[in-house]
PDB file of N, CA and C in Angstrom:
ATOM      1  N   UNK A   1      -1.588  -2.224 -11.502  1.00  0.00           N
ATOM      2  CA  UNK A   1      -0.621  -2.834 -10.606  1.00  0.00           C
ATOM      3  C   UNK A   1      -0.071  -1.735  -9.707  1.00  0.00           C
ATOM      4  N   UNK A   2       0.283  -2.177  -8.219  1.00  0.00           N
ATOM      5  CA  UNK A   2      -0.144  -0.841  -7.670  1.00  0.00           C
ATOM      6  C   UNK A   2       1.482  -1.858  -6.296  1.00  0.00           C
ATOM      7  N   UNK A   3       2.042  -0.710  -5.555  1.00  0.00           N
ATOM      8  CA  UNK A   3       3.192  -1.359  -4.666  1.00  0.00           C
ATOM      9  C   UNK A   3       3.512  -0.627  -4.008  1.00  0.00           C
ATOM     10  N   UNK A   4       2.885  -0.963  -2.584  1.00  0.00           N
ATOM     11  CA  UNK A   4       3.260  -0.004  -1.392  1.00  0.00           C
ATOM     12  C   UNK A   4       4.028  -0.742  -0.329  1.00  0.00           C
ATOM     13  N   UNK A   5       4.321   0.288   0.721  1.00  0.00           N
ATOM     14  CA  UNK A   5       5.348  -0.626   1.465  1.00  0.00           C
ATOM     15  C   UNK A   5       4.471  -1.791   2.721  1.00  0.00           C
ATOM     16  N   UNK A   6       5.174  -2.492   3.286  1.00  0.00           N
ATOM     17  CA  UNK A   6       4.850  -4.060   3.581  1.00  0.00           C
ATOM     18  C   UNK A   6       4.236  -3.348   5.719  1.00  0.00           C
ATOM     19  N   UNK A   7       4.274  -2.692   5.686  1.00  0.00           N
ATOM     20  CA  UNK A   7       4.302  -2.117   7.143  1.00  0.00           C
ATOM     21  C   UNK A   7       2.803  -0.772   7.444  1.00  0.00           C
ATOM     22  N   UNK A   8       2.093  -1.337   8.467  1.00  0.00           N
ATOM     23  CA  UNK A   8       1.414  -0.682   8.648  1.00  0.00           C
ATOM     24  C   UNK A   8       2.328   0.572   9.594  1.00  0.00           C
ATOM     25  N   UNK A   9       1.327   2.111   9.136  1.00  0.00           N
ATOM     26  CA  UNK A   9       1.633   3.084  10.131  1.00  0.00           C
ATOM     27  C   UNK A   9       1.418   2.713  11.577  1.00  0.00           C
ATOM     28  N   UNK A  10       0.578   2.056  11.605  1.00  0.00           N
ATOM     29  CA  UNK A  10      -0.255   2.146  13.184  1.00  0.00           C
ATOM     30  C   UNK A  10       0.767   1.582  14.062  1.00  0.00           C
ATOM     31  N   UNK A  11       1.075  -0.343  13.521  1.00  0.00           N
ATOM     32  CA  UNK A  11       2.104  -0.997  14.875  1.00  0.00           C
ATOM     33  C   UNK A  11       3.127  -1.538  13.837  1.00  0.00           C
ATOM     34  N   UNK A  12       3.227  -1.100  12.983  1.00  0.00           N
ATOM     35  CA  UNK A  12       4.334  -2.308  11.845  1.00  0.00           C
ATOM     36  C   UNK A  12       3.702  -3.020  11.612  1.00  0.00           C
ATOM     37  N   UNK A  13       2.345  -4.065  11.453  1.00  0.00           N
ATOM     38  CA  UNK A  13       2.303  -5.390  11.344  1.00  0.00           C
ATOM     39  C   UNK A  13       2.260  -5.526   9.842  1.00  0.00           C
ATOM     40  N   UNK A  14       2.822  -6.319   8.908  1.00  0.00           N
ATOM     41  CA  UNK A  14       3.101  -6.245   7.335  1.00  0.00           C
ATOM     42  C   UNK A  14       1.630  -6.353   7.074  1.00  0.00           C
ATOM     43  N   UNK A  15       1.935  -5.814   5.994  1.00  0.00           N
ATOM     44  CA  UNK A  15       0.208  -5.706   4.881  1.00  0.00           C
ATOM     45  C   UNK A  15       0.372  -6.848   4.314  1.00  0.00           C
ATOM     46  N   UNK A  16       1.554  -7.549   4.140  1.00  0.00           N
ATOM     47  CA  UNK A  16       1.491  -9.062   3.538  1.00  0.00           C
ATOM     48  C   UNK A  16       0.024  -9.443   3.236  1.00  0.00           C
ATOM     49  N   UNK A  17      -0.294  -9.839   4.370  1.00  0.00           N
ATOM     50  CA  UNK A  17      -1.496 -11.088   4.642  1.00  0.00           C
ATOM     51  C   UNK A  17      -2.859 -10.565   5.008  1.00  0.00           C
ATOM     52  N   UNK A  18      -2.967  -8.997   4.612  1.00  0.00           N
ATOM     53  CA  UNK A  18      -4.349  -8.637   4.601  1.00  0.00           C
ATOM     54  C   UNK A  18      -4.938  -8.809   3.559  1.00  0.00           C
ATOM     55  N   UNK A  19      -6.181  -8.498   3.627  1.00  0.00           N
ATOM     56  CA  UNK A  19      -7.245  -8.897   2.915  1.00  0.00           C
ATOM     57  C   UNK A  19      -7.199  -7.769   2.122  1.00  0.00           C
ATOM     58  N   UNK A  20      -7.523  -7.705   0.723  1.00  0.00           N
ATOM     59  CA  UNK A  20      -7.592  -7.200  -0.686  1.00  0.00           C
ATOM     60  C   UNK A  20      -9.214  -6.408  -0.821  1.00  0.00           C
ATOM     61  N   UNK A  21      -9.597  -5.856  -0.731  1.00  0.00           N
ATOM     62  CA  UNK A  21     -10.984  -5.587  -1.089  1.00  0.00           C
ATOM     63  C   UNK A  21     -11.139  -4.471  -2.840  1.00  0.00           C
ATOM     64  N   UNK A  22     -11.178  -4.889  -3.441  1.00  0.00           N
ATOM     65  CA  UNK A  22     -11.298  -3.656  -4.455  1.00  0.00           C
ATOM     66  C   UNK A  22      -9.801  -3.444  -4.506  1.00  0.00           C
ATOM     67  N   UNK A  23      -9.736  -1.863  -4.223  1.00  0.00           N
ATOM     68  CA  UNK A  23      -8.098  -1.425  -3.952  1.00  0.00           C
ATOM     69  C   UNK A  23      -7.882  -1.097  -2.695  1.00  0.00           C
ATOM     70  N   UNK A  24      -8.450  -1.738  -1.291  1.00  0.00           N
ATOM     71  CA  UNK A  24      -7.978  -1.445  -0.180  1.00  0.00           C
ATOM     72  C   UNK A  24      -7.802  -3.018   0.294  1.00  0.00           C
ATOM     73  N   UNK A  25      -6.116  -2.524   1.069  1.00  0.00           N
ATOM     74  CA  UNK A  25      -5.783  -3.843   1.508  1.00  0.00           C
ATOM     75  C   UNK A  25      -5.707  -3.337   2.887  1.00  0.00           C
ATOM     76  N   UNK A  26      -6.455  -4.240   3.547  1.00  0.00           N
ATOM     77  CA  UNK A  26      -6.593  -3.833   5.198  1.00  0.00           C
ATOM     78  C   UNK A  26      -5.693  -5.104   6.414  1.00  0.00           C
ATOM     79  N   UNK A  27      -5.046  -4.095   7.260  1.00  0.00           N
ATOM     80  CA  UNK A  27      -4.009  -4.899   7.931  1.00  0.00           C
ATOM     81  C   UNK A  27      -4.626  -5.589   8.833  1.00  0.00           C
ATOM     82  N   UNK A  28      -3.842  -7.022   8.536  1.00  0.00           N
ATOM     83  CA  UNK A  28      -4.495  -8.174   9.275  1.00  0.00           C
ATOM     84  C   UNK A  28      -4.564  -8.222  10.691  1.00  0.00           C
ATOM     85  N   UNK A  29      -3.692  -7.138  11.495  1.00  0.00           N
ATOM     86  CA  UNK A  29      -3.688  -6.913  12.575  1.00  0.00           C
ATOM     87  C   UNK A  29      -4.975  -6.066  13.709  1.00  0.00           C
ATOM     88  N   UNK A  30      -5.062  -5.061  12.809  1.00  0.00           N
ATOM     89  CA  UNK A  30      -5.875  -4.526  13.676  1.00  0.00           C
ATOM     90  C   UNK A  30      -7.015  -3.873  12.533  1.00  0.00           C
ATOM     91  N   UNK A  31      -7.403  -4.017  11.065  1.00  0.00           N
ATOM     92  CA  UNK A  31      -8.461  -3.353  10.489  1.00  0.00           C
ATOM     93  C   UNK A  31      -8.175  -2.687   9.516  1.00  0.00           C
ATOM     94  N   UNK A  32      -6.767  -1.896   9.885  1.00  0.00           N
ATOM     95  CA  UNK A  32      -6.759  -0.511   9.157  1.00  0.00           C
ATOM     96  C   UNK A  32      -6.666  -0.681   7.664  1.00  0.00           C
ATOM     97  N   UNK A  33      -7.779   0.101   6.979  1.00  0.00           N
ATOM     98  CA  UNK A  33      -7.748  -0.095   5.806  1.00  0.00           C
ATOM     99  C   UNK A  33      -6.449   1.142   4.889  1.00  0.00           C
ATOM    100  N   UNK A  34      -5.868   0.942   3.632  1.00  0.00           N
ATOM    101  CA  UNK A  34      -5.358   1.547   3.024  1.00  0.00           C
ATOM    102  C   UNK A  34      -5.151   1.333   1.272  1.00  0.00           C
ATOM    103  N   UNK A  35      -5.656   2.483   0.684  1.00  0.00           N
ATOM    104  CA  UNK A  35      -5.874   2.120  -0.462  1.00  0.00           C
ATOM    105  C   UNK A  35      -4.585   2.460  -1.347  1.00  0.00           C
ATOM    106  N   UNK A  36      -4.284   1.055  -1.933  1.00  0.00           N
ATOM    107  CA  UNK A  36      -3.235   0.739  -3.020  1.00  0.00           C
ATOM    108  C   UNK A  36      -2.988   1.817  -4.366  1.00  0.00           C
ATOM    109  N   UNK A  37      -4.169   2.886  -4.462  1.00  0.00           N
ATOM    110  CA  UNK A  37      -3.783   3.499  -5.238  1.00  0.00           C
ATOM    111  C   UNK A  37      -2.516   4.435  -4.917  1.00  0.00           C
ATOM    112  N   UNK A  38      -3.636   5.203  -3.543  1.00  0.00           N
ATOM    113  CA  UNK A  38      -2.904   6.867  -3.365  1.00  0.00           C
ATOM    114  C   UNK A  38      -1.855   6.206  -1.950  1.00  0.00           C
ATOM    115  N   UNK A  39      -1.741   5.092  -0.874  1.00  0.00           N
ATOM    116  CA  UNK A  39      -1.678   4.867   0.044  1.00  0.00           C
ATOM    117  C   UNK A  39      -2.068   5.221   1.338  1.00  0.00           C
ATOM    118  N   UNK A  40      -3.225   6.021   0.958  1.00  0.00           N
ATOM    119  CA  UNK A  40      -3.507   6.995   2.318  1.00  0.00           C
ATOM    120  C   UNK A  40      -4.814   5.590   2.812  1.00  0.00           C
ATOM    121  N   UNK A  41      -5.145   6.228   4.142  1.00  0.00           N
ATOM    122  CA  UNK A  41      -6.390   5.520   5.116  1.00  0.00           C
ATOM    123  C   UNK A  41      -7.602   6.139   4.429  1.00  0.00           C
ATOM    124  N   UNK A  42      -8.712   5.699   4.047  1.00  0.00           N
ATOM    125  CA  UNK A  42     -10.041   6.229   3.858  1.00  0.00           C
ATOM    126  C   UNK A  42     -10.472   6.386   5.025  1.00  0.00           C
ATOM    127  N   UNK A  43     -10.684   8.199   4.926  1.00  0.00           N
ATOM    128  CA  UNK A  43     -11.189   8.473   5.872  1.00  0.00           C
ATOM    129  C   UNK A  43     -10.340   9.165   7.472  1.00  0.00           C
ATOM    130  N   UNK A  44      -9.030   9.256   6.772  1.00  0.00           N
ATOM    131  CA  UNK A  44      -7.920   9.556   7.470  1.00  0.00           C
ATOM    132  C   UNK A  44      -6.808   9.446   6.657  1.00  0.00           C
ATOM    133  N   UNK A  45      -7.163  11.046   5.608  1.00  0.00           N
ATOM    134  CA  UNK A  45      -5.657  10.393   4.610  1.00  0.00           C
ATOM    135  C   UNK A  45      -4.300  11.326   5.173  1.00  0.00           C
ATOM    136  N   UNK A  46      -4.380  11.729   6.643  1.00  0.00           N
ATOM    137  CA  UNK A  46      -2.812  11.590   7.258  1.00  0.00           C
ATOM    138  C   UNK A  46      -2.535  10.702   7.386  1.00  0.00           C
ATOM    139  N   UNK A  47      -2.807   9.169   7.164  1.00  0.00           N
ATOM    140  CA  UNK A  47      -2.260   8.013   7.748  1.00  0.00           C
ATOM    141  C   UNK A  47      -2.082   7.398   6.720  1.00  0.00           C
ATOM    142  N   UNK A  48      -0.966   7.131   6.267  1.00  0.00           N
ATOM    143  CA  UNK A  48      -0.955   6.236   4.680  1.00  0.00           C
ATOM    144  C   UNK A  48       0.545   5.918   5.147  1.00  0.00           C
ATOM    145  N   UNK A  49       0.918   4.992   4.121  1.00  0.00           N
ATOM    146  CA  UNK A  49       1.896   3.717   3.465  1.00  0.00           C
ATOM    147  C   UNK A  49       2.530   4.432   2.040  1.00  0.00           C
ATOM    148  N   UNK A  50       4.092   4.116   1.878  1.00  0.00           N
ATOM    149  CA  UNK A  50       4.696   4.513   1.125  1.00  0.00           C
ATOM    150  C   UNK A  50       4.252   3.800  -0.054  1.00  0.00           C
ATOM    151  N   UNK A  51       4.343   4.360  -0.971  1.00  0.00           N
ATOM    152  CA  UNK A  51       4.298   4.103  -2.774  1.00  0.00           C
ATOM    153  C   UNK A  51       5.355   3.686  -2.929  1.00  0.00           C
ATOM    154  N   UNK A  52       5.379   2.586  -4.126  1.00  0.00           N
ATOM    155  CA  UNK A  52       6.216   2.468  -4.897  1.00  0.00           C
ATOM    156  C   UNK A  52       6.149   2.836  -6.732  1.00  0.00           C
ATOM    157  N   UNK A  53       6.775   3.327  -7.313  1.00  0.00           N
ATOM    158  CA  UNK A  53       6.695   3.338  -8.633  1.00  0.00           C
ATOM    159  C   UNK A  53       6.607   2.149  -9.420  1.00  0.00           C
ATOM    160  N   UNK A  54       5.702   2.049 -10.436  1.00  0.00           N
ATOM    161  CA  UNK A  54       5.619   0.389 -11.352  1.00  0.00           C
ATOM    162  C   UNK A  54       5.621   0.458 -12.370  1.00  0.00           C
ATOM    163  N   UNK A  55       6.047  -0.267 -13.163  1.00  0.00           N
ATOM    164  CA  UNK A  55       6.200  -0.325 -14.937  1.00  0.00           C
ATOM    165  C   UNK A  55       5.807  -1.719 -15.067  1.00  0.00           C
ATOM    166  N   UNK A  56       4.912  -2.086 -16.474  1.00  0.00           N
ATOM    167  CA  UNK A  56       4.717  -3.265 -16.858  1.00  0.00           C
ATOM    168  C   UNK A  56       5.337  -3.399 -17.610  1.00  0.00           C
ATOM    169  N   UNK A  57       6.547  -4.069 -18.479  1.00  0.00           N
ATOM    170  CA  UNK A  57       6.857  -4.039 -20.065  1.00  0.00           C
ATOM    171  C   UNK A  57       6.979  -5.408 -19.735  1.00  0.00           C
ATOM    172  N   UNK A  58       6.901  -5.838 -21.260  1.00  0.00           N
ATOM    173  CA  UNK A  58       6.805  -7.398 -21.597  1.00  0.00           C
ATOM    174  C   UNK A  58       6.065  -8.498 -20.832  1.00  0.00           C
ATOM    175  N   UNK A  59       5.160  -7.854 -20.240  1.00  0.00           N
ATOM    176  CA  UNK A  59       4.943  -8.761 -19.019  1.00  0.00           C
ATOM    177  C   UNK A  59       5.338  -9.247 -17.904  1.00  0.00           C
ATOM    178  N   UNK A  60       5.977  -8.038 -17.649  1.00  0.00           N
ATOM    179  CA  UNK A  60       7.320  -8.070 -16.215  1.00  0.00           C
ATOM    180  C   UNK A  60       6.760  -7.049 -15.779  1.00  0.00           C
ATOM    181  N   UNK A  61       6.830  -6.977 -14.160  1.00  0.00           N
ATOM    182  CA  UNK A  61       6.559  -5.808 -13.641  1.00  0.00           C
ATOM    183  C   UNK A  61       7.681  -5.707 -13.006  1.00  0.00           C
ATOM    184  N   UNK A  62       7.788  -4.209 -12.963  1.00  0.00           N
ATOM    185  CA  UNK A  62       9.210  -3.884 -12.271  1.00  0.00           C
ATOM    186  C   UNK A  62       8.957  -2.782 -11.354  1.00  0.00           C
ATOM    187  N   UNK A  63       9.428  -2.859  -9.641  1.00  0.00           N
ATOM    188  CA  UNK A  63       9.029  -2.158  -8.900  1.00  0.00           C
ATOM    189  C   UNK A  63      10.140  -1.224  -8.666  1.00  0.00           C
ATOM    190  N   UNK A  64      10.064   0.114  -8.252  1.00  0.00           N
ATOM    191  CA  UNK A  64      11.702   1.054  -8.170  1.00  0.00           C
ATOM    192  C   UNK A  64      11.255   1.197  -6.938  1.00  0.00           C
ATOM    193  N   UNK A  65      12.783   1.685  -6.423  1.00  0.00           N
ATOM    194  CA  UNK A  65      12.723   1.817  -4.538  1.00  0.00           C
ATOM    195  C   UNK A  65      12.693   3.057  -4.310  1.00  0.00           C
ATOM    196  N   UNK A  66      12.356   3.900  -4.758  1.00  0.00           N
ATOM    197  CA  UNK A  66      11.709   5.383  -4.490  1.00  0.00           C
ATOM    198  C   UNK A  66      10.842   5.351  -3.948  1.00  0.00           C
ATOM    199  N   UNK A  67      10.269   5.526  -2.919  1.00  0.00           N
ATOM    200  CA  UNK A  67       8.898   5.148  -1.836  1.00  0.00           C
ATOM    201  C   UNK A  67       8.653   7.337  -2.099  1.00  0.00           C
ATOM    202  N   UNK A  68       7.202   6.959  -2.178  1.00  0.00           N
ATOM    203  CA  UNK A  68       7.006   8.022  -1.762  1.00  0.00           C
ATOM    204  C   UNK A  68       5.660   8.130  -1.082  1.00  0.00           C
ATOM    205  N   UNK A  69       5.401   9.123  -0.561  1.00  0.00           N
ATOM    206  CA  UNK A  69       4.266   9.379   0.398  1.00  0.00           C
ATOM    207  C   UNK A  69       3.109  10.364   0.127  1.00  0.00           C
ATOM    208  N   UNK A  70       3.450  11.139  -1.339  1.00  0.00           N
ATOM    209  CA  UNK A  70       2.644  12.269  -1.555  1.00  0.00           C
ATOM    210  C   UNK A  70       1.064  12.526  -1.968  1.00  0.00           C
ATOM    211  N   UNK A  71       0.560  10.758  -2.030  1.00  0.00           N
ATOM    212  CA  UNK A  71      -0.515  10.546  -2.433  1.00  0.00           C
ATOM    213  C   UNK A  71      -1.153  10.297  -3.714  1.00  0.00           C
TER     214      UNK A  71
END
């Protein structure tokens, strides 16, 4: 389980409603792919999306608002 932020680098358009492939969710706007692990672009990992931290317990996932960017 993997939680990055909702906004592409390129124009803002939310990652909401892109498409899932494996672990890259690519923005519905214009292509750009970015993988849910590290958040960086394949193939351009200056360009990435903030992290979020995740915990599963009990079958709850719980996301913290610490965004980070370090890969």
């Amino acid at each position: 389980v993997h939680a990055i932020e909702d906004s592409c680098p390129h124009a803002g358009s939310s990652l909401a409603g892109g498409t899932l492939e494996g672990a890259v969710v690519r923005c519905p706007t214009h292509g750009l792919p970015f993988d849910v692990c590290s958040g960086r672009m394949p193939g351009n990992p200056g360009l990435a999306v903030a992290r979020y931290p995740v915990q599963v317990e009990s079958g709850r996932v719980r996301v913290g608002t610490q965004a980070r960017k370090d890969g």
